[in-house]
Protein backbone atom coordinates (compact mmCIF):
# COMPACT_ATOMS: atom_id res chain seq x y z
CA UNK A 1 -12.07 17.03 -22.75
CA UNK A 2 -14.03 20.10 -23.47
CA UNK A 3 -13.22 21.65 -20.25
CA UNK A 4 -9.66 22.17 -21.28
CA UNK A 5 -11.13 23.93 -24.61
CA UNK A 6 -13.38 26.47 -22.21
CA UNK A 7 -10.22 27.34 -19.49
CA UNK A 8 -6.99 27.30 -21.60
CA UNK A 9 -5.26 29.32 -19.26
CA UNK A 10 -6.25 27.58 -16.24
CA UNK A 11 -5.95 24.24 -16.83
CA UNK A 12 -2.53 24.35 -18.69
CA UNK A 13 -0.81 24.90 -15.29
CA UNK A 14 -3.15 22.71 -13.20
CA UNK A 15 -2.46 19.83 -16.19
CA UNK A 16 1.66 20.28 -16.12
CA UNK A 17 1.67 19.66 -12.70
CA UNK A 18 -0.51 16.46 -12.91
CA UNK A 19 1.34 15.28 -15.40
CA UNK A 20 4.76 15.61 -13.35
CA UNK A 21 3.10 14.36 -10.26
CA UNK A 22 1.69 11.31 -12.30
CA UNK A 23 5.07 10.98 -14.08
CA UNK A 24 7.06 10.68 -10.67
CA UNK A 25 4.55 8.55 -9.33
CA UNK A 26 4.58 6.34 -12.46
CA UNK A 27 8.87 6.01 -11.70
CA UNK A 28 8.39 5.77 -8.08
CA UNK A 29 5.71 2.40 -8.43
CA UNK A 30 8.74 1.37 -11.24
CA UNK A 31 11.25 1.57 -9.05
CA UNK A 32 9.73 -0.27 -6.28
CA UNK A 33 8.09 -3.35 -8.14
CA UNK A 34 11.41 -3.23 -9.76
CA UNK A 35 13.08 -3.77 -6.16
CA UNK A 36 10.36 -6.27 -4.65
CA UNK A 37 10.44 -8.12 -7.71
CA UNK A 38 14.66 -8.25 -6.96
CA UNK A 39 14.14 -8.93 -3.40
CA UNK A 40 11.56 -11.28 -4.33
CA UNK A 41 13.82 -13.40 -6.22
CA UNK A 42 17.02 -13.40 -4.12
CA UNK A 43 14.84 -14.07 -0.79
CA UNK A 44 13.91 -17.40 -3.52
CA UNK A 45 16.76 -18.58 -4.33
CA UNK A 46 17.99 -18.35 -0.53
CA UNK A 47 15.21 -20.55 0.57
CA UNK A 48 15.63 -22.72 -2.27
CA UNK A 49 19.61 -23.42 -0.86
């Protein structure tokens, strides 16, 4: 990560807004394999009935 080292200024606000993109994206793919996994398991136990 040298680049960082060379552009302080730069990359601090290109890297913040990674990280919050990343961060949302990383609670959005929770959220969802969270629900599947949910819907998953009802759908399951219907069939199973």
């Amino acid at each position: 990560m040298n680049f960082q080292d060379e552009h302080p200024e730069d990359q601090k606000t290109d890297r913040r807004e990674e990280g919050w993109n990343q961060e949302i994206f990383c609670v959005f793919v929770n959220e969802t394999f969270i629900f599947t996994t949910i819907l998953e398991s009802v759908i399951y136990t219907r069939i199973k009935e």
